[in-house]
N, C-alpha and C. Protein backbone atom coordinates (compact mmCIF):
# COMPACT_ATOMS: atom_id res chain seq x y z
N UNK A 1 -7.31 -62.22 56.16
CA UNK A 1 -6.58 -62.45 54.92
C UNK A 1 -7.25 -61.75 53.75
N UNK A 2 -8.81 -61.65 53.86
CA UNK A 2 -9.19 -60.71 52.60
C UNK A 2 -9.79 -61.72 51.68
N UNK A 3 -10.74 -61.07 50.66
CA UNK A 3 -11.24 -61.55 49.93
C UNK A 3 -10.45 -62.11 48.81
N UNK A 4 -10.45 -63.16 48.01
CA UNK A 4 -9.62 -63.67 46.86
C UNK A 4 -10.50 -63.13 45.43
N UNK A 5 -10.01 -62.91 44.25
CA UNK A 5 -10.61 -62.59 43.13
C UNK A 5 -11.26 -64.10 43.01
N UNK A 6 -12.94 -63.73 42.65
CA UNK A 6 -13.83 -65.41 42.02
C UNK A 6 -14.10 -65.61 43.62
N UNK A 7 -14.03 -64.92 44.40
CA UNK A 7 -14.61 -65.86 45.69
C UNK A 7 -16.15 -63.94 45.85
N UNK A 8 -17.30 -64.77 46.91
CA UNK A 8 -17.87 -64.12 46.90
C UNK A 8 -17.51 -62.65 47.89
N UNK A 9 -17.86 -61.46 47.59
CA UNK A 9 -17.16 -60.19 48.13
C UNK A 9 -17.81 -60.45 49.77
N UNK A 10 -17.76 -59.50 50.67
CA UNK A 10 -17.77 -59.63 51.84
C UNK A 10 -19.53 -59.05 52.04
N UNK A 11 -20.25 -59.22 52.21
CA UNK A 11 -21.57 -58.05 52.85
C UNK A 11 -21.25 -57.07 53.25
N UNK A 12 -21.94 -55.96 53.69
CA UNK A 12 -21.47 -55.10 54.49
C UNK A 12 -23.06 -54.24 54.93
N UNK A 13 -22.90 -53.59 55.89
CA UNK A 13 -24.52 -52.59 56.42
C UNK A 13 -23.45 -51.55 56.86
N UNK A 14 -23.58 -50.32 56.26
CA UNK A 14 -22.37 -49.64 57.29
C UNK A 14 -22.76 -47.82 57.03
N UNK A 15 -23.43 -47.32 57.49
CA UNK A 15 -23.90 -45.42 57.89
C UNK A 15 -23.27 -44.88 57.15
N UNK A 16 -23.69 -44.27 55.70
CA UNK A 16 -23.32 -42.98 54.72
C UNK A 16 -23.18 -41.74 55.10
N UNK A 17 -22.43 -40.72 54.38
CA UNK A 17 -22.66 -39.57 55.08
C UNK A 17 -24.49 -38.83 54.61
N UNK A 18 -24.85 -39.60 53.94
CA UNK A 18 -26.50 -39.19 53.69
C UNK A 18 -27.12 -39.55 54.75
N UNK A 19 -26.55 -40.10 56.17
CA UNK A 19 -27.20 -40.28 57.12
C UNK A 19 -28.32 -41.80 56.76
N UNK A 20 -27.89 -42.75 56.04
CA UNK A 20 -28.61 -43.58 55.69
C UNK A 20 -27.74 -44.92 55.67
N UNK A 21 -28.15 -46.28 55.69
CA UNK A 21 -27.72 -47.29 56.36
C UNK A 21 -27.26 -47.93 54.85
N UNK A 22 -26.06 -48.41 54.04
CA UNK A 22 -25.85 -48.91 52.81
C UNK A 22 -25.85 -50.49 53.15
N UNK A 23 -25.82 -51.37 52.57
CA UNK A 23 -26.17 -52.36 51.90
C UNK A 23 -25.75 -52.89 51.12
N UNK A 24 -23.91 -53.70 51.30
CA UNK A 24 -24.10 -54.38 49.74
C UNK A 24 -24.80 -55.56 48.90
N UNK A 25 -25.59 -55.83 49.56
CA UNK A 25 -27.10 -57.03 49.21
C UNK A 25 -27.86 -56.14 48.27
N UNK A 26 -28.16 -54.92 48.53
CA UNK A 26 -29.40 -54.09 48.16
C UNK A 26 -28.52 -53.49 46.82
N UNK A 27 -27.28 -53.45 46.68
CA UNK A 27 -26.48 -52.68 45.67
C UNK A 27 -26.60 -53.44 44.31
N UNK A 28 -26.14 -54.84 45.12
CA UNK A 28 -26.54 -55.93 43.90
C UNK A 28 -27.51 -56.09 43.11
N UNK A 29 -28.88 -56.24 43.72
CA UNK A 29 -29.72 -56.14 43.22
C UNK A 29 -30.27 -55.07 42.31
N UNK A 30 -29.53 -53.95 42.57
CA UNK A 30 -29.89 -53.14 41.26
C UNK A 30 -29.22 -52.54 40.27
N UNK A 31 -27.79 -52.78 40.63
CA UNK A 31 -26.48 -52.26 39.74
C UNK A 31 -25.76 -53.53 38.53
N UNK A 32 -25.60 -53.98 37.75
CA UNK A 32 -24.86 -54.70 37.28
C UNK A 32 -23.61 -54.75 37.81
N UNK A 33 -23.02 -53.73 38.46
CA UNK A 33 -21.61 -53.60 38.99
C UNK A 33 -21.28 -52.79 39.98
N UNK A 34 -20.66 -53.28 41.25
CA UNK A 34 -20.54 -52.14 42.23
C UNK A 34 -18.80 -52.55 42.28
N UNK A 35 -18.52 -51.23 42.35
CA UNK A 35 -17.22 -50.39 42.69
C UNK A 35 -16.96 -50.11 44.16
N UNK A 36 -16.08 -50.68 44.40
CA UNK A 36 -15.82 -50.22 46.41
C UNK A 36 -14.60 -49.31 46.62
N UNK A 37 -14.32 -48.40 47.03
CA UNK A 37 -12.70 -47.70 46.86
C UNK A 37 -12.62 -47.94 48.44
N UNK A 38 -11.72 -48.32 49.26
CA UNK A 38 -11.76 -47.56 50.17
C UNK A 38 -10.82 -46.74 50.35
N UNK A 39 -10.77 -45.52 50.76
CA UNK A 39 -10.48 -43.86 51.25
C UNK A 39 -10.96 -43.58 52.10
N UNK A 40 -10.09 -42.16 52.35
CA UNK A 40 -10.46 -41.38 53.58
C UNK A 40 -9.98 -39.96 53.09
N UNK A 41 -10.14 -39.20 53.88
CA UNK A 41 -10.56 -37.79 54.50
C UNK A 41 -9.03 -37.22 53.65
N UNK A 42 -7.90 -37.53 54.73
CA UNK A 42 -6.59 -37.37 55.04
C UNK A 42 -5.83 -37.48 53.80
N UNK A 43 -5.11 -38.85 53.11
CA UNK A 43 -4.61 -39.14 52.42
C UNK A 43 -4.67 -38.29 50.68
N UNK A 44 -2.97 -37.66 50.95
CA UNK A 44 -3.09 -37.36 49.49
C UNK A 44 -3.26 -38.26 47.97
N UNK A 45 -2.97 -39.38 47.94
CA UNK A 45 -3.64 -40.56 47.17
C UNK A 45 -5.20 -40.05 46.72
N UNK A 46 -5.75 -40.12 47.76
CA UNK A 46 -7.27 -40.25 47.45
C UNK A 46 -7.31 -38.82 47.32
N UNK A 47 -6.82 -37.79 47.74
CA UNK A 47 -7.23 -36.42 46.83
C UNK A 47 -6.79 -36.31 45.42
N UNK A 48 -5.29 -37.23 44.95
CA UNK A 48 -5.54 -37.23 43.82
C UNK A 48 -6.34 -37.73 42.69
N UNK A 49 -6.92 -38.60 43.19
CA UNK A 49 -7.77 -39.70 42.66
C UNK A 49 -9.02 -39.36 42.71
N UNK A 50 -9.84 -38.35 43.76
CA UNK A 50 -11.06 -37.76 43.46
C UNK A 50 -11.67 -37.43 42.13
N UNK A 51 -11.50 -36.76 41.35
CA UNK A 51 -12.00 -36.21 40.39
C UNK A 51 -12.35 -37.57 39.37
N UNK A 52 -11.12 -37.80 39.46
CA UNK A 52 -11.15 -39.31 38.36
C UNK A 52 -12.64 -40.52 38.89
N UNK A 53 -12.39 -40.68 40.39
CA UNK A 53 -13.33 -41.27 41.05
C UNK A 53 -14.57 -40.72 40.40
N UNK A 54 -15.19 -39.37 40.85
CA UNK A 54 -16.50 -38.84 40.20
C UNK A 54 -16.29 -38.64 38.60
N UNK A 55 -15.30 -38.92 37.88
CA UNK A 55 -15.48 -39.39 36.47
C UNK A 55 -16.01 -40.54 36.31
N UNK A 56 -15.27 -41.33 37.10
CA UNK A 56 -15.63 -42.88 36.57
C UNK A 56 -17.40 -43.05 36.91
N UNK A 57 -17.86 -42.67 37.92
CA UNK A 57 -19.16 -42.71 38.31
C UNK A 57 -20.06 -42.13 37.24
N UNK A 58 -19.70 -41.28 37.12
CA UNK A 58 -20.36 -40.14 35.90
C UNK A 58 -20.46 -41.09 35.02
N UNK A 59 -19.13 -41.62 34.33
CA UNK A 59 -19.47 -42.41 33.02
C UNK A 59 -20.36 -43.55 33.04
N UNK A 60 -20.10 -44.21 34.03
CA UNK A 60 -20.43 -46.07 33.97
C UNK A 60 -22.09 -45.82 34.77
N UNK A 61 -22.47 -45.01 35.36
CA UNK A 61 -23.74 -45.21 36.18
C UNK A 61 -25.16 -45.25 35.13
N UNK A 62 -24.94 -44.64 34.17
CA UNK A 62 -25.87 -45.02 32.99
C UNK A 62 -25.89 -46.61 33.06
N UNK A 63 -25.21 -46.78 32.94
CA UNK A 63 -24.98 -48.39 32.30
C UNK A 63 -24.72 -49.38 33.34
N UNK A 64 -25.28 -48.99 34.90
CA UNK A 64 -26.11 -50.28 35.70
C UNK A 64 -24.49 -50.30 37.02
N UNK A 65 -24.08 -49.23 36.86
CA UNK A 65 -22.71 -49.08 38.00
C UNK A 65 -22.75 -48.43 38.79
N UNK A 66 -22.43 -48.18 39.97
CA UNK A 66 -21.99 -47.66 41.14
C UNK A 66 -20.89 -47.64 41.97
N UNK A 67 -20.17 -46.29 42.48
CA UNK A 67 -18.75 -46.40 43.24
C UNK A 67 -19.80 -46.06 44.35
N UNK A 68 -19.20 -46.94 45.33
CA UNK A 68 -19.02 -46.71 46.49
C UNK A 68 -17.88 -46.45 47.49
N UNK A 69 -17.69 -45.03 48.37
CA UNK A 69 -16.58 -45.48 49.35
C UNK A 69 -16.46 -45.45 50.16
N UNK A 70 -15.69 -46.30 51.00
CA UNK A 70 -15.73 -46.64 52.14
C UNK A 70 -14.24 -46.31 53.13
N UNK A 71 -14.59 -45.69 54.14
CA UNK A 71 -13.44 -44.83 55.01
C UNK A 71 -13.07 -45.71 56.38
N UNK A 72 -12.37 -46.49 56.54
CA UNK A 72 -12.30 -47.45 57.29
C UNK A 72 -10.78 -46.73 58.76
N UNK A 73 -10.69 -45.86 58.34
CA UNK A 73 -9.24 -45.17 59.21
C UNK A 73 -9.51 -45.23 60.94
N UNK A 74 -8.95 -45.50 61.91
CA UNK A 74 -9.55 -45.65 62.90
C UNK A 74 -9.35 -43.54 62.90
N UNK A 75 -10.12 -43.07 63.75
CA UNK A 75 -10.80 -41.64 64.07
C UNK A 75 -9.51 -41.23 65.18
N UNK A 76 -9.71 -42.32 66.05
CA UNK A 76 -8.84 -41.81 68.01
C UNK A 76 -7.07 -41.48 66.49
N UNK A 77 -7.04 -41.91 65.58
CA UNK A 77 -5.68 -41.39 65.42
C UNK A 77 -5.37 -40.60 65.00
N UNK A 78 -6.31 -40.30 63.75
CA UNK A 78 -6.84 -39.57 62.84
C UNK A 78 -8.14 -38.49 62.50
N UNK A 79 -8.18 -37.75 63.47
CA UNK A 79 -9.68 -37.05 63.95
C UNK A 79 -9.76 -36.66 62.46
N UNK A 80 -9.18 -35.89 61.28
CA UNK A 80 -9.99 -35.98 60.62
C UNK A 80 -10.53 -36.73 59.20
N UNK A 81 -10.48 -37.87 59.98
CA UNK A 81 -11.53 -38.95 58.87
C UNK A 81 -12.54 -39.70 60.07
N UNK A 82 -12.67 -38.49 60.63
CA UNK A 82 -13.80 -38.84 61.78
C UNK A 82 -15.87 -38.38 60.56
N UNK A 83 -16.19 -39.48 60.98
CA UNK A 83 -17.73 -39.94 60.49
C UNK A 83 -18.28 -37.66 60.29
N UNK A 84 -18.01 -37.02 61.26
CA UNK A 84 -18.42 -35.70 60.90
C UNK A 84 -17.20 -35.13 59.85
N UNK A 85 -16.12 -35.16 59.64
CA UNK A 85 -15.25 -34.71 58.88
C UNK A 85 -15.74 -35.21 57.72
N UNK A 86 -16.11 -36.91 57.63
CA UNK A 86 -16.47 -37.36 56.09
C UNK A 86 -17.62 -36.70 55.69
N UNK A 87 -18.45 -36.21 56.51
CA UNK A 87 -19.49 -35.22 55.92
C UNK A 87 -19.19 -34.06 55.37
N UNK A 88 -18.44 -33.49 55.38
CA UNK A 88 -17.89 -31.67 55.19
C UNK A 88 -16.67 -32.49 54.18
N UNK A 89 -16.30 -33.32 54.08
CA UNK A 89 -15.45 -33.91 52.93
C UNK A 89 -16.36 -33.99 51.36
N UNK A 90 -17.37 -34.69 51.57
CA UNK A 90 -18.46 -35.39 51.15
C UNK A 90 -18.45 -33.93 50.25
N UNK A 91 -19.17 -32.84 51.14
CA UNK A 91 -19.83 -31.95 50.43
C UNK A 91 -18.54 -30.41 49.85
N UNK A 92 -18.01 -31.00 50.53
CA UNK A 92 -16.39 -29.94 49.87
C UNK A 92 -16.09 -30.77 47.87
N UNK A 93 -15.80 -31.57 48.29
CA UNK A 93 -15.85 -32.15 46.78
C UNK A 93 -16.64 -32.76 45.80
N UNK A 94 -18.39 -32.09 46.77
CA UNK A 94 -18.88 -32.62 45.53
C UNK A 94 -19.32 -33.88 45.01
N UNK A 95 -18.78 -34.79 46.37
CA UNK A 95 -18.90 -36.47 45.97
C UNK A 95 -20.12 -36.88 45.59
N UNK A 96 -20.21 -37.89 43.99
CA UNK A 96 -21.37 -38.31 43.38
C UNK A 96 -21.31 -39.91 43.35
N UNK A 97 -21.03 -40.02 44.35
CA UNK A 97 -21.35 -41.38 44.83
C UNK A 97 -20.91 -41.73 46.75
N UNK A 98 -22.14 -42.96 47.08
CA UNK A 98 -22.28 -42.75 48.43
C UNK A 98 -20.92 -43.19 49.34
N UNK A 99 -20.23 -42.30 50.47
CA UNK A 99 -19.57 -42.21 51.09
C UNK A 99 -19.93 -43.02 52.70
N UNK A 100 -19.13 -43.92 52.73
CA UNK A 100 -19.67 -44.87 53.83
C UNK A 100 -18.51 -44.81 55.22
N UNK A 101 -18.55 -45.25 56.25
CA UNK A 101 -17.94 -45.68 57.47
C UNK A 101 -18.00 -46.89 58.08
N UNK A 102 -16.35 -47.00 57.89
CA UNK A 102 -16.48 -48.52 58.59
C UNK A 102 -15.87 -48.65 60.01
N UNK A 103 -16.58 -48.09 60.88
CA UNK A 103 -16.11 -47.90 62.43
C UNK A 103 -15.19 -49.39 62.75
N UNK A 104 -15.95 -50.06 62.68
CA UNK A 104 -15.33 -51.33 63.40
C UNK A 104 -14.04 -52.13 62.19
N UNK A 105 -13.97 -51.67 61.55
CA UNK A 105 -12.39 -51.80 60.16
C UNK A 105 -13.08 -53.02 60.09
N UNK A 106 -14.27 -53.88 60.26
CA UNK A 106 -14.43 -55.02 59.71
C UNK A 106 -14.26 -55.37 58.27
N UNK A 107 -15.07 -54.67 57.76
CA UNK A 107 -15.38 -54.55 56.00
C UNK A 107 -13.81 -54.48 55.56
N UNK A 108 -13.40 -53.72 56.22
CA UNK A 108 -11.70 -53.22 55.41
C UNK A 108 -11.08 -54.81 55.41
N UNK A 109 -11.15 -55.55 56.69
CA UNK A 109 -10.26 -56.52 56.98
C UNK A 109 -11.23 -57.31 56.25
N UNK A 110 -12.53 -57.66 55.90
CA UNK A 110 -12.73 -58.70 55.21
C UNK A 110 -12.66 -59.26 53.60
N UNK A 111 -12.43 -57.40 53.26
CA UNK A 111 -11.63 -57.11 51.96
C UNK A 111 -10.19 -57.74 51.52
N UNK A 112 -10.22 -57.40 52.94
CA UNK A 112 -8.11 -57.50 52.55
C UNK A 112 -7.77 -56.18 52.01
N UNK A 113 -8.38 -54.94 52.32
CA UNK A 113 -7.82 -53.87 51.88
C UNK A 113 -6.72 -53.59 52.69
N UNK A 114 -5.93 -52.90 52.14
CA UNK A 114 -4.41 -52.14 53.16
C UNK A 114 -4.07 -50.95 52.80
N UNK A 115 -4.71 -50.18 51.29
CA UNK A 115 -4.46 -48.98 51.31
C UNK A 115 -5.28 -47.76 51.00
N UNK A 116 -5.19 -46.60 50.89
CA UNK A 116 -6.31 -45.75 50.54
C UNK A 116 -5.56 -45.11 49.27
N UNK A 117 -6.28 -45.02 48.28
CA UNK A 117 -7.19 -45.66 48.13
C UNK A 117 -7.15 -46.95 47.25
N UNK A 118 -8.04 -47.97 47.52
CA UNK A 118 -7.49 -49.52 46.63
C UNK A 118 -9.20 -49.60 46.62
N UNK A 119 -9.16 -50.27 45.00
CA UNK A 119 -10.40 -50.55 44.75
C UNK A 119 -10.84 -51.97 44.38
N UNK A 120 -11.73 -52.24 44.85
CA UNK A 120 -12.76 -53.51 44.11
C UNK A 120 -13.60 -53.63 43.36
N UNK A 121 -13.77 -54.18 42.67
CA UNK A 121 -15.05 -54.12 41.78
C UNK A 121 -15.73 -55.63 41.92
N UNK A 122 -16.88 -55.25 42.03
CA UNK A 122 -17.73 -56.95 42.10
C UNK A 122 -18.53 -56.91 41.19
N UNK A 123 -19.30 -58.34 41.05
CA UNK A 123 -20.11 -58.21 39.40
C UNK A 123 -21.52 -58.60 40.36
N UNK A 124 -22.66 -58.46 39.27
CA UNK A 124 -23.77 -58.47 40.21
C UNK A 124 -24.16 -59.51 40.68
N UNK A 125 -23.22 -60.88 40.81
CA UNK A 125 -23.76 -62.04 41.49
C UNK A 125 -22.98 -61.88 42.90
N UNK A 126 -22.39 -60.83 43.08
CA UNK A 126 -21.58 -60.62 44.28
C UNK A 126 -20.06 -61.41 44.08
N UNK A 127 -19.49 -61.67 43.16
CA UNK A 127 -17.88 -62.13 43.30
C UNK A 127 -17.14 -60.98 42.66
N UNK A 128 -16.21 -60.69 43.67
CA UNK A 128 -14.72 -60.42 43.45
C UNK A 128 -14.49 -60.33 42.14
N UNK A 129 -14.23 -59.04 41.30
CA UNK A 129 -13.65 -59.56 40.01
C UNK A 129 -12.42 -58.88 39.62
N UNK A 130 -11.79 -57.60 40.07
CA UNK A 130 -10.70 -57.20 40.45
C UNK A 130 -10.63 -56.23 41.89
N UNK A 131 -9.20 -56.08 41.81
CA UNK A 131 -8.42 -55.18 43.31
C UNK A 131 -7.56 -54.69 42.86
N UNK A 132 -7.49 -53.72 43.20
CA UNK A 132 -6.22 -52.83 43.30
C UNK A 132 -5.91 -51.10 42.68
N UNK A 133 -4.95 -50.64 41.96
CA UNK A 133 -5.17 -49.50 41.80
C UNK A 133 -6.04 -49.02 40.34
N UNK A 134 -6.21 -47.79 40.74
CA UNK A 134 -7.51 -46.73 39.82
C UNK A 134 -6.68 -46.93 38.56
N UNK A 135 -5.73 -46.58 38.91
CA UNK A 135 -4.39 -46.49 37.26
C UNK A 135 -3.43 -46.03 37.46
N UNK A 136 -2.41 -46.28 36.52
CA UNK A 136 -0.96 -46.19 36.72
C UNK A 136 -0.50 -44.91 37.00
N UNK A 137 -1.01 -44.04 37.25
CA UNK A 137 -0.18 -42.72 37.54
C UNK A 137 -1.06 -41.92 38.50
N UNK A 138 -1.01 -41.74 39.84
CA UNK A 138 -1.84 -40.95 41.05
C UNK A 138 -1.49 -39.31 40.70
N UNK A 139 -0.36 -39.18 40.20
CA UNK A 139 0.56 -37.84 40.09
C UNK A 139 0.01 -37.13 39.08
N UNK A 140 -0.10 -37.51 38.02
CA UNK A 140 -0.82 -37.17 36.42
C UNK A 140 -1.38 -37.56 35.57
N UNK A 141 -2.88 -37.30 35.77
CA UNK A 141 -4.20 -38.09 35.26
C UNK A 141 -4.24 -38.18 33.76
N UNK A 142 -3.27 -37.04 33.34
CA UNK A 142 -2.86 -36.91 31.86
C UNK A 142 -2.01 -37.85 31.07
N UNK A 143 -0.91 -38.74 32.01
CA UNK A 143 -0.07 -39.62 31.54
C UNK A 143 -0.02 -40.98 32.01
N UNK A 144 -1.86 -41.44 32.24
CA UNK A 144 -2.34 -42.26 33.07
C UNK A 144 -1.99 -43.52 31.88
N UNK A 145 -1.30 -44.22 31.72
CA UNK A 145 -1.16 -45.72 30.04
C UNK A 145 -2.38 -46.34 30.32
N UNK A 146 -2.51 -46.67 31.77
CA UNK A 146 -3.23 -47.91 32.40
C UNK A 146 -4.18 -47.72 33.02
N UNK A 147 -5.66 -47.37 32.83
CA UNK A 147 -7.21 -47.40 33.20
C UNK A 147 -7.61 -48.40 34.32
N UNK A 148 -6.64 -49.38 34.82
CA UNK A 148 -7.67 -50.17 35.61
C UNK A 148 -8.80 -50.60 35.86
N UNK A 149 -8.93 -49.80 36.43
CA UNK A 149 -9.87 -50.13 37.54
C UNK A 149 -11.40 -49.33 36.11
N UNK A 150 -11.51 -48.17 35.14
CA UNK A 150 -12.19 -48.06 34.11
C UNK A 150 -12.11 -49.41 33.17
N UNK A 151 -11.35 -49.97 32.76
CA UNK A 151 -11.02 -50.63 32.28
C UNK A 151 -12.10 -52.19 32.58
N UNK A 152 -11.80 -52.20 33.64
CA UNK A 152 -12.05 -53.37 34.82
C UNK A 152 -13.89 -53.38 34.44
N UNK A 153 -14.49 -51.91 34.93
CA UNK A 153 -15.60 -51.48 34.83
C UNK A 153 -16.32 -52.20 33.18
N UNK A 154 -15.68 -51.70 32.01
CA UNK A 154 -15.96 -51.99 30.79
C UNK A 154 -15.89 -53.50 30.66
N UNK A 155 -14.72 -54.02 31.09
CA UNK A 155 -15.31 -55.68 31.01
C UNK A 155 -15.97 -56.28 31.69
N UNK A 156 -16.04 -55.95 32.43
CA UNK A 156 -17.66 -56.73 33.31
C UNK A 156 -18.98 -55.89 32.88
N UNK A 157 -18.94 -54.84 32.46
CA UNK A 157 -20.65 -54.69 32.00
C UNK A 157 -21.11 -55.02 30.76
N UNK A 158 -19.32 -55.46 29.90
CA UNK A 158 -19.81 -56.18 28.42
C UNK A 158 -19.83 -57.64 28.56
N UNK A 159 -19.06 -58.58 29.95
CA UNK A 159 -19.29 -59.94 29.65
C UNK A 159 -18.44 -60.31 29.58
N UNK A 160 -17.04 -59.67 29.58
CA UNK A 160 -15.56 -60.03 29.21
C UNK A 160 -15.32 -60.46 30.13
N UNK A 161 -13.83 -61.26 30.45
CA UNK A 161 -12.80 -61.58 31.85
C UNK A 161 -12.27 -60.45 31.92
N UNK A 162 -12.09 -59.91 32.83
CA UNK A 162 -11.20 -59.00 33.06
C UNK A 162 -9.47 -59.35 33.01
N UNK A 163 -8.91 -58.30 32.75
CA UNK A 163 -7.31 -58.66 32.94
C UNK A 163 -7.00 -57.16 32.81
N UNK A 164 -5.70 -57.11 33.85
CA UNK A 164 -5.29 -57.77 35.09
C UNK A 164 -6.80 -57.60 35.83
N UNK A 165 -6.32 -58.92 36.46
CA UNK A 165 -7.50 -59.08 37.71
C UNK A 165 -7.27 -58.37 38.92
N UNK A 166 -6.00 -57.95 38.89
CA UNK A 166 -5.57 -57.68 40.37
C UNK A 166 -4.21 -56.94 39.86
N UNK A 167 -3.87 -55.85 40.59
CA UNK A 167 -2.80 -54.85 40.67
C UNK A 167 -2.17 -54.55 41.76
N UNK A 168 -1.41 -54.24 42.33
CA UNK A 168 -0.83 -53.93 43.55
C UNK A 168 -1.42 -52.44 44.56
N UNK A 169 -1.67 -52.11 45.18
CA UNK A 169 -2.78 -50.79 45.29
C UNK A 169 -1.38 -49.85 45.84
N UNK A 170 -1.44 -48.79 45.49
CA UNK A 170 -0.90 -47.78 45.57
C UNK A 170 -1.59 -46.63 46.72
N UNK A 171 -0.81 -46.05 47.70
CA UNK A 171 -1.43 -45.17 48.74
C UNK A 171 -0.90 -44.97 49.76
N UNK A 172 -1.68 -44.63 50.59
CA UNK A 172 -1.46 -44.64 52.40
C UNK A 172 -1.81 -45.77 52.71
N UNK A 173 -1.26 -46.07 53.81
CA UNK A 173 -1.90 -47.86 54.54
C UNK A 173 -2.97 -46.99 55.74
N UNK A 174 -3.65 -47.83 55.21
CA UNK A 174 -4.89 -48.41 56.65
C UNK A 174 -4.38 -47.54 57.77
N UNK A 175 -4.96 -46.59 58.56
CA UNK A 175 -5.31 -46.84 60.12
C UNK A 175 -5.70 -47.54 60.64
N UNK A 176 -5.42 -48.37 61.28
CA UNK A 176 -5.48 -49.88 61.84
C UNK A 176 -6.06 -49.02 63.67
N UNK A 177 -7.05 -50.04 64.46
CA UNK A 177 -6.52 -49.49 65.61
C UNK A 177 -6.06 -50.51 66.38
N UNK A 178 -5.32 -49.63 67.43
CA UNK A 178 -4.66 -50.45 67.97
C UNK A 178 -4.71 -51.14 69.46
């Protein structure tokens, strides 16, 4: 069923393409705020949403934040959002924040994620504080009204409630396997 906003986010240990083991225990402890997208390889969603993604990182990581993302697509359907594709993805665009794999779709399902890309943001005691999309327009970053998920970012590192807490996520659905 997925995580609820105010309930605590899920853990996770799950292989970067830096060849290194992530941690969302270890994230907490040093970020005021971690960002989760999950994406993949494939989906035009998340190619539109790249750039914006390494904006948002760019801006907020001064100030105690981190995106993380996480590629949960099963591989046997989709060879390329296979764990070597997310590497040559990784370094084709440049990605400035760590790119993770969730072989076993656990993390995805304990999210309650369903699309690529849909984001979370948690605050540093580990709860849920929004889901859903980056902002209102995937098509044109220029005629974006609605920041989200930036938005989202700015009230939790000043102390605010966030609102909306939650948005509907916009994308591709999940590779599920089957």
């Amino acid at each position: 069923m997925g995580t609820a906003i105010g309930e605590y986010a899920p853990d996770f240990e799950l292989p970067g393409i830096d060849n290194s083991v992530h941690h969302l225990a270890r994230y907490l402890q040093k970020f005021r705020a971690v960002g989760v997208v999950f994406m993949c390889n494939h989906c035009p969603y998340v190619q539109l949403y790249l750039e914006r993604l390494k904006q948002i990182q760019a801006e907020f990581a001064s100030q105690g934040f981190t995106l993380i993302g996480i590629n949960p697509n099963d591989a046997e359907q989709l060879p390329e959002d296979s764990f070597d594709h997310m590497k040559l993805f990784g370094e084709k665009y440049a990605l400035n924040f760590p790119y993770l794999r969730d072989v076993t779709q656990d993390v995805a399902q304990s999210f309650g994620a369903t699309k690529t890309p849909q984001a979370f943001l948690i605050d540093q005691a580990g709860i849920l504080s929004y889901c859903g999309q980056i902002d209102d327009n995937p098509d044109r970053p220029t005629a974006v009204s609605q920041s989200y998920l930036r938005t989202a970012i700015a009230q939790i590192l000043s102390g605010n409630a966030i609102a909306p807490a939650a948005t509907s996520p916009v994308g591709c659905s999940i590779k599920w396997r089957t």
